[in-house]
Protein backbone atom coordinates (compact mmCIF):
# COMPACT_ATOMS: atom_id res chain seq x y z
CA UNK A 1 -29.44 -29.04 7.50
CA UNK A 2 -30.83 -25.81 5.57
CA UNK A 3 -33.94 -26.46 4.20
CA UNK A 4 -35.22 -24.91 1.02
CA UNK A 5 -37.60 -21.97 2.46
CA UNK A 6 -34.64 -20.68 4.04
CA UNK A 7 -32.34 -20.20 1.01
CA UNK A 8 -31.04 -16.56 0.74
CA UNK A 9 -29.08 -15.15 -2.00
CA UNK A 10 -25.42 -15.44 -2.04
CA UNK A 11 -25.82 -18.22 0.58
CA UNK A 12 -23.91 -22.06 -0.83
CA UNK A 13 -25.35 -25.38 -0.75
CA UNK A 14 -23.95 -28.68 -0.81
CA UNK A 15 -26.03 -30.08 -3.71
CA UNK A 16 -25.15 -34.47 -4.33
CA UNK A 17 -21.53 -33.63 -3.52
CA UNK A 18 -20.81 -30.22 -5.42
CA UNK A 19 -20.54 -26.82 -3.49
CA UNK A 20 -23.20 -24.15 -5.45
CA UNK A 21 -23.90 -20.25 -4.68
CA UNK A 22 -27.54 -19.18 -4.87
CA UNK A 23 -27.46 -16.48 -7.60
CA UNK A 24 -31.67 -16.04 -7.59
CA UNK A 25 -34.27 -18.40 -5.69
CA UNK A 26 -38.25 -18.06 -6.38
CA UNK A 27 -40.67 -20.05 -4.14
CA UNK A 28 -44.05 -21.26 -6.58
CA UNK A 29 -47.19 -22.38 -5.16
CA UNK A 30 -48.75 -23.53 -7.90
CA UNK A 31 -52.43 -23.97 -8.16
CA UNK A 32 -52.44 -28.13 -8.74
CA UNK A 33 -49.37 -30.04 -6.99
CA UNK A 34 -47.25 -29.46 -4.39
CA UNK A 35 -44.68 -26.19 -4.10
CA UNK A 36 -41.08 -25.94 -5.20
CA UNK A 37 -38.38 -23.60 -5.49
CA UNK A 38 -37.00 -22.82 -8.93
CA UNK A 39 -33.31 -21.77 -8.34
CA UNK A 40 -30.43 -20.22 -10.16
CA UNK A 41 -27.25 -22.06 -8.65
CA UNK A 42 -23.54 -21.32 -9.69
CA UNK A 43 -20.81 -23.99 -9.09
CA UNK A 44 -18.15 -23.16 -6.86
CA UNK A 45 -15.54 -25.04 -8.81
CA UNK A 46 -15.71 -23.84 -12.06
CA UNK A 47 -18.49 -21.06 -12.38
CA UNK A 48 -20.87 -22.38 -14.21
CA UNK A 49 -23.82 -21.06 -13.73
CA UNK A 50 -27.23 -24.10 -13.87
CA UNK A 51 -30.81 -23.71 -13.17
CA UNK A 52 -32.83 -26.37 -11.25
CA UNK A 53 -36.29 -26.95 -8.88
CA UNK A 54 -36.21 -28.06 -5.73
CA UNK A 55 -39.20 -29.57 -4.06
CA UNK A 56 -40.58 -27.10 -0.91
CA UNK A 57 -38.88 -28.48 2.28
CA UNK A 58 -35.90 -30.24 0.60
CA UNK A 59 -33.30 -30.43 2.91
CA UNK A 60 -29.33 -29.66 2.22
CA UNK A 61 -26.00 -29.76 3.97
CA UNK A 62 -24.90 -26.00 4.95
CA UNK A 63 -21.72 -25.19 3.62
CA UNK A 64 -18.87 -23.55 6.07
CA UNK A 65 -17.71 -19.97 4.35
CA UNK A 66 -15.06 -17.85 5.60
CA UNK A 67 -14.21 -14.50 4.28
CA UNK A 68 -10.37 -13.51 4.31
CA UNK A 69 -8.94 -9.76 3.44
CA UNK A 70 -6.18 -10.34 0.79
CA UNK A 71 -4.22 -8.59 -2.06
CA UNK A 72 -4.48 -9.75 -6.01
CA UNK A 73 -1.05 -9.38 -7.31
CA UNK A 74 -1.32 -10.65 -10.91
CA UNK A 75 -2.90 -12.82 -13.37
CA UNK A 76 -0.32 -14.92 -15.32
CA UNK A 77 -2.95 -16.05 -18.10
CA UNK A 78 -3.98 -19.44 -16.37
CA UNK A 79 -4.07 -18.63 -12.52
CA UNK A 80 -5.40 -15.50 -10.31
CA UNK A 81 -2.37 -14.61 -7.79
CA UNK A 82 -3.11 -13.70 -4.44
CA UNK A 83 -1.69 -12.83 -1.29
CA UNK A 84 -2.95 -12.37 2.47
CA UNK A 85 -2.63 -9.14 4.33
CA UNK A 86 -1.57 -10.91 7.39
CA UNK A 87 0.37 -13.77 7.16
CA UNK A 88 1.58 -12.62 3.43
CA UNK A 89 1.26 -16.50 2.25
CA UNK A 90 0.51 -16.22 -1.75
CA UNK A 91 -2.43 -18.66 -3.23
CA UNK A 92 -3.39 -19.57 -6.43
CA UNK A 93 -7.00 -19.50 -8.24
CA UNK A 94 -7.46 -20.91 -11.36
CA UNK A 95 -9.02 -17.73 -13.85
CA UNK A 96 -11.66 -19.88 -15.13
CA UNK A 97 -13.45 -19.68 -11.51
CA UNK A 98 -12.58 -15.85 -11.41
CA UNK A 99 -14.03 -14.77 -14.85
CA UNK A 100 -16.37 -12.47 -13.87
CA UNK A 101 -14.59 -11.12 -10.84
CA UNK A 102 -10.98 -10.33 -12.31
CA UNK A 103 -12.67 -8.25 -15.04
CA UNK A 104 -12.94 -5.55 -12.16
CA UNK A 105 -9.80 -6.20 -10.53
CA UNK A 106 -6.68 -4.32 -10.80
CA UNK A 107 -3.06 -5.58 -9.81
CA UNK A 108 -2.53 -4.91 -6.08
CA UNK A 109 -6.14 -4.36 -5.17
CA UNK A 110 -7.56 -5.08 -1.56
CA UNK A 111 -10.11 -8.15 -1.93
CA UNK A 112 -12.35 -10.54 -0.10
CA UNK A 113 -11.31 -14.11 -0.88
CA UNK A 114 -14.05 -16.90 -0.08
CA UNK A 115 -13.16 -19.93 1.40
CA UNK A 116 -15.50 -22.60 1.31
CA UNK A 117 -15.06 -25.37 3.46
CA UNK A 118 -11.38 -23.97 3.82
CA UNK A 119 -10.54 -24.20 0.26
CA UNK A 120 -10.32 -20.66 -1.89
CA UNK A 121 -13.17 -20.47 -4.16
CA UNK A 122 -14.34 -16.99 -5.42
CA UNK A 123 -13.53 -13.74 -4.70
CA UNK A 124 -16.10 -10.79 -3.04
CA UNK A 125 -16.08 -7.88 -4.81
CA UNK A 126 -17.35 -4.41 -3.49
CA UNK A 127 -20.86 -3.40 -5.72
CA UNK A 128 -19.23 -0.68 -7.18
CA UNK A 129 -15.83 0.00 -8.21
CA UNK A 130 -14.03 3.33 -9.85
CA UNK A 131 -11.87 2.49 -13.11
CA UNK A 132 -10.15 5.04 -15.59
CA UNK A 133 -11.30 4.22 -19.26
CA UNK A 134 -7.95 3.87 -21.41
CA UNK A 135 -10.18 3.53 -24.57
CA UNK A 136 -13.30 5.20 -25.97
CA UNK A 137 -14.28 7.10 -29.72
CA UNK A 138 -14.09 10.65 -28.80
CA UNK A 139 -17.62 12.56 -27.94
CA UNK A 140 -19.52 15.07 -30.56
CA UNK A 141 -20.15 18.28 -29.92
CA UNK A 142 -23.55 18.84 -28.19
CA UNK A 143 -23.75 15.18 -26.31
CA UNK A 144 -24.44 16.40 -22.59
CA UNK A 145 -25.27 14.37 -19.39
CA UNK A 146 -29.09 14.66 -20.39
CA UNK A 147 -28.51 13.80 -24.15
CA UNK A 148 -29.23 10.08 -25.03
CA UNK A 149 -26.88 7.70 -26.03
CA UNK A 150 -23.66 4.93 -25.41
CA UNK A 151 -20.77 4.10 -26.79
CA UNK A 152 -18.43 1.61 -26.08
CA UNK A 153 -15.41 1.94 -24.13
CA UNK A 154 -12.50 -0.25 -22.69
CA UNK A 155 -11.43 0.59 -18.93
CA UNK A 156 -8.06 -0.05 -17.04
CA UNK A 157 -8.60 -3.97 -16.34
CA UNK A 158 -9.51 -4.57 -20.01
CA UNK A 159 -13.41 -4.77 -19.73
CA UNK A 160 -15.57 -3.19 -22.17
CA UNK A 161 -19.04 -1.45 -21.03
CA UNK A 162 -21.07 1.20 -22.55
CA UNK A 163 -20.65 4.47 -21.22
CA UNK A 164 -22.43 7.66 -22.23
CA UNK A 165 -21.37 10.20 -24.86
CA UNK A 166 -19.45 12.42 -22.91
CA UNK A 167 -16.86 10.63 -21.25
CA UNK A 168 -13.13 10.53 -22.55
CA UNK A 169 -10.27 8.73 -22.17
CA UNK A 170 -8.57 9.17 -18.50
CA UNK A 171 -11.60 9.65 -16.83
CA UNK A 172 -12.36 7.12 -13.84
CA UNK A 173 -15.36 6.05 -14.25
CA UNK A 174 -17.95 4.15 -10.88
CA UNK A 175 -19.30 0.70 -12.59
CA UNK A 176 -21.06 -1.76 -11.36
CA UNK A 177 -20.00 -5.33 -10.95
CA UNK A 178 -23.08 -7.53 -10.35
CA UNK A 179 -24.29 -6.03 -13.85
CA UNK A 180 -21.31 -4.02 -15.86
CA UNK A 181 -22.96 -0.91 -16.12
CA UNK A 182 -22.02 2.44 -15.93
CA UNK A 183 -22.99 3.77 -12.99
CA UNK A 184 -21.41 7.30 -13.23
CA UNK A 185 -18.15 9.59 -12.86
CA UNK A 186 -16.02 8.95 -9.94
């Protein structure tokens, strides 16, 4: 059993029955009553992401992750297609689950596929990728690295960040994916 004070982001918990990822865990003492934990859990399943308190010392079933190396081929509008490296079998995640992730992903990129409780469930992505911008108003004259300022622009996979004045279509930009910000020219 995993007990609350040893929760650690990224970790899953079985919570009545449904798999959830910690996304953000704070412990509160407060000054009348006993402690809890005030969590930020998303659900393996379908993504959604809940908040809910814990009482210090609650107790939970550990969930058994596995990490496997695999290849996204495509996304046919409904399901995620993947394939692994080694034994080239192709699997099937619905996009729903994958929202957040695919918006990073190109077609035949390298990724890390969870598996919880050997079932595929959400897919590890690096904390930064590089991604050419096929979209953006062109710059004015003047905006420089120092110079304030965003505008919008729409990158390879079909996301749209801000990115700063001076960058123009075909450049690769770094961004982040825990956030979706610009980090800067790759």
């Amino acid at each position: 059993m995993i007990s609350t004070n040893e929760f650690r982001n990224g970790s899953h918990i079985d919570v009545e029955g449904t798999i959830y990822k910690i996304m953000e865990f704070q412990h509160v003492k407060p000054g009348k009553g006993g402690a809890f934990v005030r969590t930020k859990l998303r659900r393996a399943s379908d993504g959604n992401v809940i908040d809910r308190t814990f009482r210090a010392g609650e107790k939970f079933r550990p969930v058994r992750t596995e990490v496997r190396n695999m290849q996204f081929l495509y996304r046919d509008g409904s399901d995620a297609h993947f394939m692994d490296t080694e034994t080239y079998e192709q699997l099937t995640i619905p996009e729903t689950t994958l929202a957040d992730p695919l918006r990073w992903m190109k077609d035949s990129d390298e990724v890390e596929v969870l598996y919880i409780d050997g079932k595929a469930a959400d897919v590890q992505l690096p904390s930064a990728v590089d991604l050419k911008v096929t979209e953006t108003e062109p710059g004015v004259r003047g905006n420089t690295a120092s110079g304030g300022g965003t505008k919008p622009a729409t990158l390879e996979t079909g996301a749209q960040i801000q990115v700063p004045l001076f960058v123009n279509i075909g450049e690769v930009v770094r961004v982040d994916t825990r956030t979706g910000a610009y980090v800067s020219r790759a």
